[in-house]
C-alpha atoms as a PDB file:
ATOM      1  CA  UNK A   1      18.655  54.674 -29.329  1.00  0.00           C
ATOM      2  CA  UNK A   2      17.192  53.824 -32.875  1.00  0.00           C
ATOM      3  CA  UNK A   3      15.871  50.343 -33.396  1.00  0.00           C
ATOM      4  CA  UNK A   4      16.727  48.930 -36.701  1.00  0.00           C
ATOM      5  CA  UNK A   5      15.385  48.061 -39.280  1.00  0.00           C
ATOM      6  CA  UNK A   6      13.217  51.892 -38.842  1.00  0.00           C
ATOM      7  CA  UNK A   7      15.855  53.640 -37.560  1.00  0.00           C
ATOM      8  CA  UNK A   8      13.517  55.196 -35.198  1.00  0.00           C
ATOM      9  CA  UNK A   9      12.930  55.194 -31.643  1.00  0.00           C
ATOM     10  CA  UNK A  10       9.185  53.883 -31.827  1.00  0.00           C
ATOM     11  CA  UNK A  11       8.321  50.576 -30.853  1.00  0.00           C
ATOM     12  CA  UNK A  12       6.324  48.688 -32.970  1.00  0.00           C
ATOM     13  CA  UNK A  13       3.989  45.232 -31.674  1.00  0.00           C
ATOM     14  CA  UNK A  14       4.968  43.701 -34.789  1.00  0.00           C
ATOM     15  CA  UNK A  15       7.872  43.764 -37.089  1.00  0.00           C
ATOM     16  CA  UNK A  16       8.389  45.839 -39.791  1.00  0.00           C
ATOM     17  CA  UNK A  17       7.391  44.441 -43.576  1.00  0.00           C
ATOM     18  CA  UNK A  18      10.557  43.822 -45.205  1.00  0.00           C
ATOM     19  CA  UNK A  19      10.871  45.626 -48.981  1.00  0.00           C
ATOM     20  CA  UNK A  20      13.317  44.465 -51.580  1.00  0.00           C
ATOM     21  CA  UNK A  21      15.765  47.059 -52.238  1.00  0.00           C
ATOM     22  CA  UNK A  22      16.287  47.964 -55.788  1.00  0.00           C
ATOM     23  CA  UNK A  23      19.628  46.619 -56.299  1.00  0.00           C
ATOM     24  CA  UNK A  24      17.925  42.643 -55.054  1.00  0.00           C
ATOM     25  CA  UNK A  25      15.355  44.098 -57.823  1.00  0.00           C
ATOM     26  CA  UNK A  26      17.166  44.397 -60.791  1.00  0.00           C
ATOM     27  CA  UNK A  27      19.266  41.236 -60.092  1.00  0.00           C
ATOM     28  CA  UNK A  28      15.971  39.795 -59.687  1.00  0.00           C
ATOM     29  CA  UNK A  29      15.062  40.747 -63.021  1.00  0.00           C
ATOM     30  CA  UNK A  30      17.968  40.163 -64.979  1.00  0.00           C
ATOM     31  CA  UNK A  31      18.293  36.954 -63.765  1.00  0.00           C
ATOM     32  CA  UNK A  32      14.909  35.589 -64.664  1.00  0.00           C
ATOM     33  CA  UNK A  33      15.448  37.439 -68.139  1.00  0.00           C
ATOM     34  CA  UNK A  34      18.845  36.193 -69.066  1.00  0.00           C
ATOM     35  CA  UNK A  35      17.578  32.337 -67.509  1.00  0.00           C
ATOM     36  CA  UNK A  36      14.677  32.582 -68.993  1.00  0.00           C
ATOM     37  CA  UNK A  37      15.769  33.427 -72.784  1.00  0.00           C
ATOM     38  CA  UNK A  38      18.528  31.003 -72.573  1.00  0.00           C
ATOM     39  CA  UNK A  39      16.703  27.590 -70.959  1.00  0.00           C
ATOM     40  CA  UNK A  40      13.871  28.656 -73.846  1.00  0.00           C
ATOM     41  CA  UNK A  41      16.481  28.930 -76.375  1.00  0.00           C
ATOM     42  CA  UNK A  42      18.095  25.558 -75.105  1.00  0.00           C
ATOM     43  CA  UNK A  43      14.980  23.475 -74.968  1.00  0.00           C
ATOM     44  CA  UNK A  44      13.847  24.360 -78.085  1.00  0.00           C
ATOM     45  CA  UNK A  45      16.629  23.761 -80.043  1.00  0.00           C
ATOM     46  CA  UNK A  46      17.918  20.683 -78.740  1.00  0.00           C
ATOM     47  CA  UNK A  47      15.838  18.003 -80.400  1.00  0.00           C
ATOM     48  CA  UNK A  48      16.879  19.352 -83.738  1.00  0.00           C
ATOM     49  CA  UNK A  49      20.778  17.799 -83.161  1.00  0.00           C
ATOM     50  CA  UNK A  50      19.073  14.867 -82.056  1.00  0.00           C
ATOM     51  CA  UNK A  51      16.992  14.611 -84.594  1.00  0.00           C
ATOM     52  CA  UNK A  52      18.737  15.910 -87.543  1.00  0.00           C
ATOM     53  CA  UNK A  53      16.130  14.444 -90.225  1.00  0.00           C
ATOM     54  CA  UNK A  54      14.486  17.510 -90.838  1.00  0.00           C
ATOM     55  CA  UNK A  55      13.185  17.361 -94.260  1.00  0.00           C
ATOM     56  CA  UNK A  56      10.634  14.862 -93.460  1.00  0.00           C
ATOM     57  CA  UNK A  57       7.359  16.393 -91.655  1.00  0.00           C
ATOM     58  CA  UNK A  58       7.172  13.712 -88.761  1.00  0.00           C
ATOM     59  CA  UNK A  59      10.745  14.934 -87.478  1.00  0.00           C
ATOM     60  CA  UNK A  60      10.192  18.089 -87.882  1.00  0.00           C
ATOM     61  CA  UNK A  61       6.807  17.727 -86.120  1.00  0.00           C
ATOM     62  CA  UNK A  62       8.712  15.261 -83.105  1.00  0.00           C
ATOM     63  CA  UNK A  63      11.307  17.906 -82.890  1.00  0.00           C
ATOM     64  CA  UNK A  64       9.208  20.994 -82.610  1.00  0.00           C
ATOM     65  CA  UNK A  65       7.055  19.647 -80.106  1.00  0.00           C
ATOM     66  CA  UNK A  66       9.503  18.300 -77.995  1.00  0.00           C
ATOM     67  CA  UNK A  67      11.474  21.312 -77.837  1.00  0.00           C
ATOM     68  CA  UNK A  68       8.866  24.136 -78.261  1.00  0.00           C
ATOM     69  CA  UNK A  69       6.350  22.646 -75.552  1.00  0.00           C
ATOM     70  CA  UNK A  70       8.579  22.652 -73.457  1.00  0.00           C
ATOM     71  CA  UNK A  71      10.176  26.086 -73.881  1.00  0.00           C
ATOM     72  CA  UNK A  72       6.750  27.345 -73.838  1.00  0.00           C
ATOM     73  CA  UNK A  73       6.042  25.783 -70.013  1.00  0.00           C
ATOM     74  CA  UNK A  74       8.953  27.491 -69.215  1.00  0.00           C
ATOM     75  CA  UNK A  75       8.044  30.900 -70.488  1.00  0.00           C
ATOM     76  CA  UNK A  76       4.828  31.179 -69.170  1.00  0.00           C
ATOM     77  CA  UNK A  77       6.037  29.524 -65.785  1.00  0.00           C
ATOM     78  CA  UNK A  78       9.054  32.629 -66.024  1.00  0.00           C
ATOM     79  CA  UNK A  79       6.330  34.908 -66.922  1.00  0.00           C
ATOM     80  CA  UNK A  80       4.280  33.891 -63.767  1.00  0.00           C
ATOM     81  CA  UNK A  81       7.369  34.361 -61.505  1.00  0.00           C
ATOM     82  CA  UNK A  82       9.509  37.599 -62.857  1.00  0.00           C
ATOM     83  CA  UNK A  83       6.563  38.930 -64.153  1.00  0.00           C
ATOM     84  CA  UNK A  84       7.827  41.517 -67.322  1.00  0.00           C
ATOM     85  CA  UNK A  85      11.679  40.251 -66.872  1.00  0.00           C
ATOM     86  CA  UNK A  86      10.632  36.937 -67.707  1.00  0.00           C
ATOM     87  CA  UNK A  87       7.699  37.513 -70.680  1.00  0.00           C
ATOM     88  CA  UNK A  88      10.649  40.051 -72.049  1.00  0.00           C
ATOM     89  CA  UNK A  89      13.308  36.699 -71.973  1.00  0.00           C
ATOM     90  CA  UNK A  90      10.546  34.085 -73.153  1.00  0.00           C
ATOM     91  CA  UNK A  91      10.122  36.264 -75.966  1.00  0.00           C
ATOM     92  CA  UNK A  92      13.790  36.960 -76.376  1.00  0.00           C
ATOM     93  CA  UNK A  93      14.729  32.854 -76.295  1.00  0.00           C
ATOM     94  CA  UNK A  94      11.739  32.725 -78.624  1.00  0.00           C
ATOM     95  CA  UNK A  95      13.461  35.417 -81.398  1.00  0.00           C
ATOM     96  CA  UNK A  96      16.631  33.713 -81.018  1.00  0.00           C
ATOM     97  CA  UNK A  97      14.799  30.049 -81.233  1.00  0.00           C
ATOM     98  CA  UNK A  98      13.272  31.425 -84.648  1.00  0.00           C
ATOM     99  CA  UNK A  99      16.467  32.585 -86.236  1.00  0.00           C
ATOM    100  CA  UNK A 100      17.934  28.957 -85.643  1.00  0.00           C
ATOM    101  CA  UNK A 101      14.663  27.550 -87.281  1.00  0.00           C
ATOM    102  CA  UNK A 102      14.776  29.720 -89.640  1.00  0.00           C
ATOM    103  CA  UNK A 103      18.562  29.241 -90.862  1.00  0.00           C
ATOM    104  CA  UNK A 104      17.591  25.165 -89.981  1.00  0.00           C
ATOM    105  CA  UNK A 105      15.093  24.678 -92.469  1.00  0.00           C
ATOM    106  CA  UNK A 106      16.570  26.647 -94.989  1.00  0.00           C
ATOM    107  CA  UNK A 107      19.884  24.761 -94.733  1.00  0.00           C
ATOM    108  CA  UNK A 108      17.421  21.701 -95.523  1.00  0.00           C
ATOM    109  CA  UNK A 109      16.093  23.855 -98.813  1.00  0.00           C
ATOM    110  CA  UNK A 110      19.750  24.347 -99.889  1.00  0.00           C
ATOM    111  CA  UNK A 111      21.102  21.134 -99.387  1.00  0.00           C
ATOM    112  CA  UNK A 112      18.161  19.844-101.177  1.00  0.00           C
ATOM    113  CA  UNK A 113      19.358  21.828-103.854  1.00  0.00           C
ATOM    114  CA  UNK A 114      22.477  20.615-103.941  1.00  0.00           C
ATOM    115  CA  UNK A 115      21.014  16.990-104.533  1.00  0.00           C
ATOM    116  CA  UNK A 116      22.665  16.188-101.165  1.00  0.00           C
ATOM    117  CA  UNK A 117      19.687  15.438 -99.468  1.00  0.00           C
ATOM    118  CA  UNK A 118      15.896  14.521 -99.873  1.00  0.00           C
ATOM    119  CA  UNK A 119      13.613  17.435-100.982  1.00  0.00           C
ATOM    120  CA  UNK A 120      11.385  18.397 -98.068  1.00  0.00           C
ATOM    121  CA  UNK A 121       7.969  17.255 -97.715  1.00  0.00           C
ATOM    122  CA  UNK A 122       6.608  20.608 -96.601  1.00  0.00           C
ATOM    123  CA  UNK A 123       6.616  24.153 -98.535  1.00  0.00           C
ATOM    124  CA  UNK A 124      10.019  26.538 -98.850  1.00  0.00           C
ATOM    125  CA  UNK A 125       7.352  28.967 -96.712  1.00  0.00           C
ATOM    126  CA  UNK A 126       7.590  26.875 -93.692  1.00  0.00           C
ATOM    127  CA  UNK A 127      10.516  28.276 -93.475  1.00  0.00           C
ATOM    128  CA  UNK A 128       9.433  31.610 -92.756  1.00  0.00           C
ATOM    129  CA  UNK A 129       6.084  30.483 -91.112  1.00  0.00           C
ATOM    130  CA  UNK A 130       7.120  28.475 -88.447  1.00  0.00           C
ATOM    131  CA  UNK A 131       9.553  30.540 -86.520  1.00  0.00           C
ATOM    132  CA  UNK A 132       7.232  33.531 -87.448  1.00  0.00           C
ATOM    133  CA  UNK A 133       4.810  31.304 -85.303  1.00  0.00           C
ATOM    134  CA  UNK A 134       6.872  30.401 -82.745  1.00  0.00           C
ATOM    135  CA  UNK A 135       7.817  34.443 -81.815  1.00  0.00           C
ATOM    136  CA  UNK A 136       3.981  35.516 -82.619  1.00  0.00           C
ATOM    137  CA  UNK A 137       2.699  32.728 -79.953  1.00  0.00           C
ATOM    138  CA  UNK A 138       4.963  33.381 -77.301  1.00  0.00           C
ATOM    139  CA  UNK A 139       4.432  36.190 -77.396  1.00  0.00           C
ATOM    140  CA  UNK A 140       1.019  35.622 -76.941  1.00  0.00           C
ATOM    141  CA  UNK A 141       1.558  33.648 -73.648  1.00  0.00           C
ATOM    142  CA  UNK A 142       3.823  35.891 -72.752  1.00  0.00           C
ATOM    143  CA  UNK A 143       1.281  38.624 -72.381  1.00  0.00           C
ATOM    144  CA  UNK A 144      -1.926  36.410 -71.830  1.00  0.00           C
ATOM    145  CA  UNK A 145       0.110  34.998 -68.337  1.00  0.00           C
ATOM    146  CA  UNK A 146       1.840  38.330 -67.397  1.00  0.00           C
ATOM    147  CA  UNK A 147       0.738  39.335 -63.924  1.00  0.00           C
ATOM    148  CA  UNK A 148      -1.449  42.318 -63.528  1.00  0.00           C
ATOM    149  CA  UNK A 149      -0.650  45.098 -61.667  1.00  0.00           C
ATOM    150  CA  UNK A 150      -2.048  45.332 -58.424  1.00  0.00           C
ATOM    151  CA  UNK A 151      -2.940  48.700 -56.912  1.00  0.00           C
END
């Protein structure tokens, strides 16, 4: 009679080490990616409703590191624990995270324009530079924090 989980007949003093089968692996995976790049995407971009002032530099400056500190804890913490699942969704929140910045600040450019609100206190290439930033350094942590592989 076969003794589980071996399916063998041999008797073992202690039990057999139990592997993760490949479907618990890629749910494993997708989970910590599609978490991961969401929660970063959410906790970056929230203090920008609740601070909607940003044409001056000290919202913009409140706002960014309220939400991107945060989203970056979470990264590398995701990183740490899904290994390439997570650094692949830190980076992906972070992409997403930029395109909002991006289309953010230059919605304060063209409403400036407009006359419908003050000019902004900071360069029209902050708009490009600071979610340019924000992908280039998570990625950064992504890969500084990524576990090595262990032979």
């Amino acid at each position: 009679m076969a003794f589980e989980p071996l399916q063998t007949d041999e008797k073992l003093d202690t039990p057999a080490p139990k592997t993760r089968d490949m479907d618990a692996a890629m749910l494993f995976g997708c989970s910590g990616f599609v978490g991961t790049s969401i929660g970063g995407y959410l906790l970056s971009v929230w203090p920008f409703f609740f601070f909607p002032e940003s044409e001056k530099v000290k919202f913009l400056l409140i706002s960014s590191s309220v939400g991107l500190i945060p989203a970056a804890i979470l990264g590398i913490l995701a990183t740490r624990r899904f290994a390439l699942a997570g650094a692949c969704g830190f980076v992906g929140g972070s992409m997403a995270t930029g395109i909002f910045l991006f289309l953010r600040l230059d919605q304060v450019f063209l409403s400036a324009l407009a006359r419908q609100a003050p000019p902004a206190e900071y360069p029209k290439v902050m708009t490009y530079l600071l979610p340019l930033a924000w992908i280039l350094i998570s990625a950064i942590l992504a890969l500084a924090v990524l576990p090595r592989e262990q032979d």
